[in-house]
Protein backbone atom coordinates (compact mmCIF):
# COMPACT_ATOMS: atom_id res chain seq x y z
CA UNK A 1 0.00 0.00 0.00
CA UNK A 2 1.40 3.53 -0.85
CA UNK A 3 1.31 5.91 2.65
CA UNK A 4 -1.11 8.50 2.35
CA UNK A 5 -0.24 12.67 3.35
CA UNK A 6 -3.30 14.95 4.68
CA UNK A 7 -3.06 18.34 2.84
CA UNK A 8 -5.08 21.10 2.41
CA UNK A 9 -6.33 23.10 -0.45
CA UNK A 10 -8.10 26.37 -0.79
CA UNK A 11 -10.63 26.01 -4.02
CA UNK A 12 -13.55 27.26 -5.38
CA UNK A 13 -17.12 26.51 -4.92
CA UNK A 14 -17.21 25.17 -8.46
CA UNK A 15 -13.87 23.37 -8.20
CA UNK A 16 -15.15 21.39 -5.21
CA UNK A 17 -18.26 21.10 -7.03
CA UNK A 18 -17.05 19.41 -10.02
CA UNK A 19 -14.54 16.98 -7.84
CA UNK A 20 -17.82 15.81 -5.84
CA UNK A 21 -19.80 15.66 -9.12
CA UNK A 22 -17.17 13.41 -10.87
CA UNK A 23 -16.45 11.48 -7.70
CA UNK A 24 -20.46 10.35 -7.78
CA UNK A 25 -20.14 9.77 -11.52
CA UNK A 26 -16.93 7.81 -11.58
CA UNK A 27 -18.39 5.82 -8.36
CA UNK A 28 -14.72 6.90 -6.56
CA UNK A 29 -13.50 8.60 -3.48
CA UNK A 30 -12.97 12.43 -4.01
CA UNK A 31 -8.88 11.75 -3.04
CA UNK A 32 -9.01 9.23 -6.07
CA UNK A 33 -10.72 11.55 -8.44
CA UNK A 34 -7.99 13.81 -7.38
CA UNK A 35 -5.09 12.29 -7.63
CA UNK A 36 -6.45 10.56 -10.80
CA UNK A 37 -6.32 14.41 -12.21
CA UNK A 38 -3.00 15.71 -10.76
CA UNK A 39 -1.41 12.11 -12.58
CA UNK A 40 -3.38 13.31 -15.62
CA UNK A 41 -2.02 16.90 -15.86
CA UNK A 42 1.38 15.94 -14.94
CA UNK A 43 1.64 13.65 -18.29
CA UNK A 44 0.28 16.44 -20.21
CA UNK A 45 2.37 19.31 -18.68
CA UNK A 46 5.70 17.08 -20.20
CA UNK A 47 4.21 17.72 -23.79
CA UNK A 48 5.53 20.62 -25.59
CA UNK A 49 2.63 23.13 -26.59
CA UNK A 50 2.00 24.04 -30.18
CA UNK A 51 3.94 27.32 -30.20
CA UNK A 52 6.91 25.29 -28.72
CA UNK A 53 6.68 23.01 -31.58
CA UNK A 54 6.60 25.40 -34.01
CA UNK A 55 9.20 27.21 -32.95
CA UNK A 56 11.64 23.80 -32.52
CA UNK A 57 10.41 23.00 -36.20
CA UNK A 58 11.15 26.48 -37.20
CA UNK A 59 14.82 26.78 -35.56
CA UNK A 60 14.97 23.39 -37.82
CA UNK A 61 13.74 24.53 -40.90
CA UNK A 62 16.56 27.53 -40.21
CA UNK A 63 19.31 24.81 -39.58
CA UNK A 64 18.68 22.72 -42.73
CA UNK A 65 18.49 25.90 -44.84
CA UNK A 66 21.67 26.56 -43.80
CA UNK A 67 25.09 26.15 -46.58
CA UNK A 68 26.80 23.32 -45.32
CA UNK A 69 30.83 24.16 -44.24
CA UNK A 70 31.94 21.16 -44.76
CA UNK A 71 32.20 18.23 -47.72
CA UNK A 72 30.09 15.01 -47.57
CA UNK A 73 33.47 13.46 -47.67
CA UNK A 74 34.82 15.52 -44.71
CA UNK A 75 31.11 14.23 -42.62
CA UNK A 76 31.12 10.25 -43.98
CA UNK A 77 34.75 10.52 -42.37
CA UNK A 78 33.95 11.72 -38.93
CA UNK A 79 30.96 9.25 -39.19
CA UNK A 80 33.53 6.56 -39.75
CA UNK A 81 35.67 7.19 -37.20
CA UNK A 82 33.10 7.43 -34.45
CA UNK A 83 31.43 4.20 -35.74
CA UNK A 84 35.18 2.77 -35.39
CA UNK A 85 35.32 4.11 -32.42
CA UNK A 86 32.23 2.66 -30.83
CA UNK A 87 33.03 -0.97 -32.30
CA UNK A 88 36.68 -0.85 -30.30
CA UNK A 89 34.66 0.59 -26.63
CA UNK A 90 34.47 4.07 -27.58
CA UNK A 91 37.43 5.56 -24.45
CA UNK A 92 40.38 6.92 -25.53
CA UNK A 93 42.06 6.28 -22.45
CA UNK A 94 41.63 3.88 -19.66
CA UNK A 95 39.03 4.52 -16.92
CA UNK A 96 41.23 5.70 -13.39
């Protein structure tokens, strides 16, 4: 069983309105109906909003427009040599 804290809330009439409303509706306790809602919004407050979204697609867009400073040659080399790098345990020196 998870341990249970008492706290205390100051809310509106409708808040505690709606919480006893969807309590009798859901046929749960007001504390489940609660925490039920707090998991809820915490999983959604993790997502980025639309304006952040545009503007990480837009900073993108900017990126990729960009004139590339170096050859494809010069990038499938450094690609290379990290994949080698990885294969042999990827540290350059030993672990002190």
């Amino acid at each position: 069983m998870v341990d249970m804290v008492k706290v205390t809330f100051t809310v509106d009439e409708d808040t505690v309105d709606t919480l006893s409303r969807m309590a009798a509706q859901l046929k749960k306790t007001k504390s489940l109906v609660f925490r039920e809602a707090i998991q809820c919004y915490a999983k959604q407050a993790d997502r980025l909003s639309d304006e952040e979204r545009q503007n990480m697609l837009a900073a993108l867009d900017r990126i990729k427009a960009r004139k590339p400073t170096r050859s494809d040659a010069d990038v499938d080399a450094e690609i290379d040599h990290i994949r080698k790098t990885r294969r042999r345990g990827g540290r350059r020196h030993p672990v002190t």
